[in-house]
C-alpha atoms as a PDB file:
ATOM      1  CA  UNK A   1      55.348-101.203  25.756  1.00  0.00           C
ATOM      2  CA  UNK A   2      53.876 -98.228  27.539  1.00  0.00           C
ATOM      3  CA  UNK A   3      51.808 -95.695  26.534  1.00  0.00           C
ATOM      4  CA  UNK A   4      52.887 -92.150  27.039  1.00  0.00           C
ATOM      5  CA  UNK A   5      50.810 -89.162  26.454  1.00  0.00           C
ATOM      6  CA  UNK A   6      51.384 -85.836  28.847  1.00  0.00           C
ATOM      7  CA  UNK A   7      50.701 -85.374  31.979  1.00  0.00           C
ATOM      8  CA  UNK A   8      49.387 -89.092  32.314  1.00  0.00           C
ATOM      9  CA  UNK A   9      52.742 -90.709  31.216  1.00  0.00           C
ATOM     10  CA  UNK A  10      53.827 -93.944  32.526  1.00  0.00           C
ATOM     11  CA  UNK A  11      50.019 -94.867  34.134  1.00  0.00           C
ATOM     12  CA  UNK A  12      49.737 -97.434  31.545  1.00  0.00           C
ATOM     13  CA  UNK A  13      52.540-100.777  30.750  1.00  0.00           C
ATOM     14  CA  UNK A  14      50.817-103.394  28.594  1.00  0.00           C
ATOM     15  CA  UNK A  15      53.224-106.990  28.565  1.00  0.00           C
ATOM     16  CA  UNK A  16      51.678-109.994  27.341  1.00  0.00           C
ATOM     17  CA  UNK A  17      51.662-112.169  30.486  1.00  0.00           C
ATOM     18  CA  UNK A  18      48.482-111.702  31.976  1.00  0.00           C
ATOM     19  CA  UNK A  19      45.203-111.941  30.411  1.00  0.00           C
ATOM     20  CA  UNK A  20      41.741-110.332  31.100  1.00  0.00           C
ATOM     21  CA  UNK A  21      40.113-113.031  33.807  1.00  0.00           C
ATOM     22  CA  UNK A  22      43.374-111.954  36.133  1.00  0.00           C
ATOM     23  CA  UNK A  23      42.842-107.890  35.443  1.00  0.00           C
ATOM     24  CA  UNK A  24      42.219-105.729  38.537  1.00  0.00           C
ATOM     25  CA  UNK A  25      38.507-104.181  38.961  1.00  0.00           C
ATOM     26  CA  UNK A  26      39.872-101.004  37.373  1.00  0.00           C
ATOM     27  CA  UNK A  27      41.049-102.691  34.693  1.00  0.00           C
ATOM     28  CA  UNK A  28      37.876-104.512  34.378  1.00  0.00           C
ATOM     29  CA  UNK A  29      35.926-101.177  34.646  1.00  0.00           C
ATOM     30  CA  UNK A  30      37.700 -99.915  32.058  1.00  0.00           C
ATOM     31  CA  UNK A  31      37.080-102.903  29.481  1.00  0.00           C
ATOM     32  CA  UNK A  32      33.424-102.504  30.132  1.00  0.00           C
ATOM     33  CA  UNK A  33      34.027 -98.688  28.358  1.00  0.00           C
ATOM     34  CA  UNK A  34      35.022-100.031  25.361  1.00  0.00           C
ATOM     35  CA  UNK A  35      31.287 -99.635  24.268  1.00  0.00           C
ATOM     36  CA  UNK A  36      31.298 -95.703  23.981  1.00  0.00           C
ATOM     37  CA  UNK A  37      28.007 -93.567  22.908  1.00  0.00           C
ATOM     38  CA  UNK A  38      28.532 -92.738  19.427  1.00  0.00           C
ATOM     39  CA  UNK A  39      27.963 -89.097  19.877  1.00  0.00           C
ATOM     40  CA  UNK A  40      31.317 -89.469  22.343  1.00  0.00           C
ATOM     41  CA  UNK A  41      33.014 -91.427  19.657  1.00  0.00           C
ATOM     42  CA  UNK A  42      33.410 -88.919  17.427  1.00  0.00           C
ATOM     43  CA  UNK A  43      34.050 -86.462  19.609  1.00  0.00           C
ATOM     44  CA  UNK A  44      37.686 -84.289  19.081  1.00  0.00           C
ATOM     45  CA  UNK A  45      38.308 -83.956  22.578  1.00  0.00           C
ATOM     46  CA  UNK A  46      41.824 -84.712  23.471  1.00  0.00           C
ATOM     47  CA  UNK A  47      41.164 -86.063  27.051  1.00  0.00           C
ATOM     48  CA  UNK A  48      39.149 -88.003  25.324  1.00  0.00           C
ATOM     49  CA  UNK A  49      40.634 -89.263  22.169  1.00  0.00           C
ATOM     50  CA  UNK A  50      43.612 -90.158  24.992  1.00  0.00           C
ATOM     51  CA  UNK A  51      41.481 -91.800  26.779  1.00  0.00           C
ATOM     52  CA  UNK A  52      40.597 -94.316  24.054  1.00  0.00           C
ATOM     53  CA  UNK A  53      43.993 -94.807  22.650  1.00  0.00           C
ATOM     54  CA  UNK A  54      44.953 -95.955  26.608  1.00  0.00           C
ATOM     55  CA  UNK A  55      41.609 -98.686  26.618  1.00  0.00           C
ATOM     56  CA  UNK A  56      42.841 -99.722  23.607  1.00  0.00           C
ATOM     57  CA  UNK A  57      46.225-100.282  24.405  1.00  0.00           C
ATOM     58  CA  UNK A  58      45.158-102.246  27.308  1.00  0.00           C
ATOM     59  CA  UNK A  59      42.490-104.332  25.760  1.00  0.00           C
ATOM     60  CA  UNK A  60      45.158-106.324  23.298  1.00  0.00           C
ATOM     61  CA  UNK A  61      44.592-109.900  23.212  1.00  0.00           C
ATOM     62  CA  UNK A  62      46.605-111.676  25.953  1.00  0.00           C
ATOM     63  CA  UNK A  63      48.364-108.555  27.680  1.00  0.00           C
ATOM     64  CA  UNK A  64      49.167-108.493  30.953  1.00  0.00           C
ATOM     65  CA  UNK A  65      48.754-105.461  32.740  1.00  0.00           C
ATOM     66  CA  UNK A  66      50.345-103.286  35.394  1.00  0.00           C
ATOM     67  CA  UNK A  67      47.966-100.423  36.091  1.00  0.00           C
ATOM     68  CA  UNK A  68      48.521 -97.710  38.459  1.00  0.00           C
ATOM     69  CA  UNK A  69      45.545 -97.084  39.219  1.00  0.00           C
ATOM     70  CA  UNK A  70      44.997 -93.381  40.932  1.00  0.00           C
ATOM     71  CA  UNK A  71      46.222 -91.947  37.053  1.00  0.00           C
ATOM     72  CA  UNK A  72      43.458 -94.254  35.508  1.00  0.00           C
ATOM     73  CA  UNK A  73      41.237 -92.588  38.249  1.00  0.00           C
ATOM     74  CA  UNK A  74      42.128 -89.475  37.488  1.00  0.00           C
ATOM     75  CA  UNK A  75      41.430 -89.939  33.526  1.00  0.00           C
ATOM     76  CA  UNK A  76      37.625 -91.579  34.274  1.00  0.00           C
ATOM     77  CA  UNK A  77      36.911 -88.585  36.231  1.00  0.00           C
ATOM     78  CA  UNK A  78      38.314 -86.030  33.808  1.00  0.00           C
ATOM     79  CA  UNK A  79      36.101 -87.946  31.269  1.00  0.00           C
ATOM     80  CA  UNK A  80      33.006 -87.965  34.260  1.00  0.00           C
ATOM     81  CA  UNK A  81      33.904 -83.718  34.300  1.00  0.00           C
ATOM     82  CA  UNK A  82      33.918 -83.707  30.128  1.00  0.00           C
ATOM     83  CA  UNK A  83      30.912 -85.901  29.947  1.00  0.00           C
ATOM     84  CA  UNK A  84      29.040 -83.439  32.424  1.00  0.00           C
ATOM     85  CA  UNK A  85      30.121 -80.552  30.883  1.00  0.00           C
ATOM     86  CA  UNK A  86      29.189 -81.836  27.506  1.00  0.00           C
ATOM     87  CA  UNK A  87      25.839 -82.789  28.349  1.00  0.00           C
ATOM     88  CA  UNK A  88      25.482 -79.088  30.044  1.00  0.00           C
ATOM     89  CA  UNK A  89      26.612 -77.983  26.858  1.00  0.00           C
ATOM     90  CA  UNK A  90      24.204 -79.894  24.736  1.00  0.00           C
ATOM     91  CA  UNK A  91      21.247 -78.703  27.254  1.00  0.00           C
ATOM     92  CA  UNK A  92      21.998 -75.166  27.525  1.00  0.00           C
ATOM     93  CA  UNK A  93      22.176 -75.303  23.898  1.00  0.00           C
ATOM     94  CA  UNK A  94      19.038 -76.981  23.445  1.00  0.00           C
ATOM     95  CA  UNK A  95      17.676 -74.506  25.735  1.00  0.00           C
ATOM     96  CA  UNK A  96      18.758 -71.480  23.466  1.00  0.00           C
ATOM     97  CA  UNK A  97      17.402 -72.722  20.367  1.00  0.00           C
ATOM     98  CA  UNK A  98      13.889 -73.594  22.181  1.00  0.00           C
ATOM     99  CA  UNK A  99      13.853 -69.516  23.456  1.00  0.00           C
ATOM    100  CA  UNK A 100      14.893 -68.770  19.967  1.00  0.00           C
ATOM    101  CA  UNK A 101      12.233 -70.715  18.301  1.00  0.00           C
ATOM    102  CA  UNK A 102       9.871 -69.004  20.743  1.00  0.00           C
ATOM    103  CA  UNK A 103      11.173 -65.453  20.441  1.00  0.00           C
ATOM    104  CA  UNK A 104      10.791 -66.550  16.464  1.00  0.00           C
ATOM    105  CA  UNK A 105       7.322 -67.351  17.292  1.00  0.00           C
ATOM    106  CA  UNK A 106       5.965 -64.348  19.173  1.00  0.00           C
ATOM    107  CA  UNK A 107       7.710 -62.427  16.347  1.00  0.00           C
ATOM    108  CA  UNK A 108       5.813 -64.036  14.098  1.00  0.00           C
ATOM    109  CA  UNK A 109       2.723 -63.632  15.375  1.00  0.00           C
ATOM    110  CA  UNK A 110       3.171 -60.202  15.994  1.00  0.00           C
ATOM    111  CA  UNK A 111       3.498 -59.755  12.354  1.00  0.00           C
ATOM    112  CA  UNK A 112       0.954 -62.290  11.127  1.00  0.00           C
ATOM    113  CA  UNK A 113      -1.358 -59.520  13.082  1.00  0.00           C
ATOM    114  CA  UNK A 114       0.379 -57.006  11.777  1.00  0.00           C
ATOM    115  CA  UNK A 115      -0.291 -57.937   7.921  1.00  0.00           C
ATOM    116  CA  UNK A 116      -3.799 -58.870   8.909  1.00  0.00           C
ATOM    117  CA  UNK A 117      -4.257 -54.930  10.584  1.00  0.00           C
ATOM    118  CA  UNK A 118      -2.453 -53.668   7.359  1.00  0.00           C
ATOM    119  CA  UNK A 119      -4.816 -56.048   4.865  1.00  0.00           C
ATOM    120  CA  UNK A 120      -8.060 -54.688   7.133  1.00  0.00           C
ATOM    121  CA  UNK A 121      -6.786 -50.924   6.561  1.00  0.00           C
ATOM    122  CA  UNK A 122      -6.203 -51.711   2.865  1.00  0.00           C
ATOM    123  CA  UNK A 123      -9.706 -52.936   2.005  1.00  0.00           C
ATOM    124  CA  UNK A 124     -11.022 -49.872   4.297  1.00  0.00           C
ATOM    125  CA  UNK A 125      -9.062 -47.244   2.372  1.00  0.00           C
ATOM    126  CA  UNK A 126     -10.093 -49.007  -1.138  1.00  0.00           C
ATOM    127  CA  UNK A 127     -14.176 -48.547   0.071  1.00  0.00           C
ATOM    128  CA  UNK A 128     -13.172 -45.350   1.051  1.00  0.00           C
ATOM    129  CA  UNK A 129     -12.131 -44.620  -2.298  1.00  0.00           C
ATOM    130  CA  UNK A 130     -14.913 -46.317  -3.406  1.00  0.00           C
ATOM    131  CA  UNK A 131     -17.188 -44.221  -2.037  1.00  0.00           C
ATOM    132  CA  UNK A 132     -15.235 -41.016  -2.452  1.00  0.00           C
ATOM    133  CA  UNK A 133     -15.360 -42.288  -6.551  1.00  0.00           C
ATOM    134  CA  UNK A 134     -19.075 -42.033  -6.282  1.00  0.00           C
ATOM    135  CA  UNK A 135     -19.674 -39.003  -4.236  1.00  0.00           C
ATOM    136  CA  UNK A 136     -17.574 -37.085  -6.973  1.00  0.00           C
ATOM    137  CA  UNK A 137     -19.642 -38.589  -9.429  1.00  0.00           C
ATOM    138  CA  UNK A 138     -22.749 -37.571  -7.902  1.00  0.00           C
ATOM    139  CA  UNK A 139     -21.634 -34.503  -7.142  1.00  0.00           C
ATOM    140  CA  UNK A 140     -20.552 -33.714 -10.820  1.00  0.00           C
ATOM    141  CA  UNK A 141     -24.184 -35.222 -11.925  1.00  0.00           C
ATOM    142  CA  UNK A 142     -25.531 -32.269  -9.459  1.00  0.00           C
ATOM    143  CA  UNK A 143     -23.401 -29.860 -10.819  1.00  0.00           C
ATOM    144  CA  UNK A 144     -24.783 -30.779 -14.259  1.00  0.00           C
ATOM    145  CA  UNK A 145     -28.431 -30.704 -12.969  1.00  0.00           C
ATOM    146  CA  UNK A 146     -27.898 -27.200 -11.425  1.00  0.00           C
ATOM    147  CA  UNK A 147     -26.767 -25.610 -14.873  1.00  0.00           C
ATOM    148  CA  UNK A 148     -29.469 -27.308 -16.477  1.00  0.00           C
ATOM    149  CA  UNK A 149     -32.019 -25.604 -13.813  1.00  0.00           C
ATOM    150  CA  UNK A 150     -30.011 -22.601 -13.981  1.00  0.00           C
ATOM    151  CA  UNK A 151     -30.725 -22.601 -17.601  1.00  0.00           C
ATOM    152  CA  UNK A 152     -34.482 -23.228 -17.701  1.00  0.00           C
ATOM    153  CA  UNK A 153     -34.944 -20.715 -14.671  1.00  0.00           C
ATOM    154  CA  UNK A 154     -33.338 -18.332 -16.438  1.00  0.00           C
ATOM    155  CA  UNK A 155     -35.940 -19.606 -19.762  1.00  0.00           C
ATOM    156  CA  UNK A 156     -38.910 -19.497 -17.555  1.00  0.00           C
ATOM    157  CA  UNK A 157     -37.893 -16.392 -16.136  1.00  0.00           C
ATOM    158  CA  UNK A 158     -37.321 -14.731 -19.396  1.00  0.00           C
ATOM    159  CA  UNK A 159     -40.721 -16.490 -20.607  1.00  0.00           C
ATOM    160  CA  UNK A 160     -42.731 -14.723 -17.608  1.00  0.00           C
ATOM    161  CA  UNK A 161     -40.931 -11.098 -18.225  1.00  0.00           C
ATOM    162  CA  UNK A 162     -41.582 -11.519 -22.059  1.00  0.00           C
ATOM    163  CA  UNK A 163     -45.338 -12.652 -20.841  1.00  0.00           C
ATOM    164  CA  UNK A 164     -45.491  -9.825 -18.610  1.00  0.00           C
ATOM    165  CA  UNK A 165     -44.119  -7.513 -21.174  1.00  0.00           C
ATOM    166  CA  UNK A 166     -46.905  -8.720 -23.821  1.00  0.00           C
ATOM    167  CA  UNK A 167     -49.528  -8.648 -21.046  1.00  0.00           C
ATOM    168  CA  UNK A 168     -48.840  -4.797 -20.724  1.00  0.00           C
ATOM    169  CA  UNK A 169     -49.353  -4.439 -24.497  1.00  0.00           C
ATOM    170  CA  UNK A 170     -52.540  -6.736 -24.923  1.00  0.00           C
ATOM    171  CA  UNK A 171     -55.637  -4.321 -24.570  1.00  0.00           C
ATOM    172  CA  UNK A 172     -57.628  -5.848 -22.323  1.00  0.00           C
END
């Protein structure tokens, strides 16, 4: 049986003659990946979802193996070149979100100071209008005030002509 997938066909041929104590150390280094990261388990890659279906194949109970093994070289560092770039991936990712959350951050800030400028400008204008309530209720008090002195000047000063008038007339 062989295992035949692209540009890697033919590195693989699985008979059952030899078992695992007699494998070559490739073939032992790839048994030892048989324990895969979870995060790489589920990943769609196709180098790498090749890559498992070619341990598997060679990890079946009692199979002997004939392993080229510059292909199977060539396949761990394609998955060495994924792994790397994944990793990168993850990173630069991770990087991105941490500027975001700080470019989220200074925005917010400039806001929360914003609001707090705006709220400090509110309560001004509202004392303002406050006190612009009251000085047009003084002022129409005054206005009131005036007429009323208005009118008793204008009594007193027709009292003193009407006095002066009758002082003229009173022999004296």
């Amino acid at each position: 049986m062989q295992s035949s997938r692209g540009p890697d066909d033919g590195i693989i041929t699985v008979s059952g003659k030899q078992s695992k104590e007699n494998m070559d150390p490739i073939g032992l280094q790839l048994h030892s990946l048989r324990r895969v990261p979870p995060l790489l388990q589920e990943s769609q890659d196709p180098a790498w979802r090749g890559l498992q279906q070619d341990l598997q194949i060679m990890h079946r109970k009692d199979a002997d193996m004939h392993i080229n093994p510059q292909p199977i070289l060539n396949i761990l560092e394609k998955y060495k070149a994924w792994s790397k770039a994944h990793c990168a991936s993850i990173v630069q990712d991770q990087e991105n979100i941490g500027e975001k959350a700080d470019q989220v951050w200074s925005q917010a800030s400039r806001v929360i100071a914003d609001l707090s400028r705006a709220a400090s400008l509110m309560s001004t204008a509202a004392k303002h209008a406050t006190l612009a309530e009251d000085l047009v209720q003084r002022m129409t008090e005054l206005e009131v005030r005036l007429q009323q002195c208005r009118v008793e000047a204008a009594t007193i000063q027709e009292a003193q002509e009407a006095g002066a008038h009758a002082g003229d007339s009173i022999p004296g």
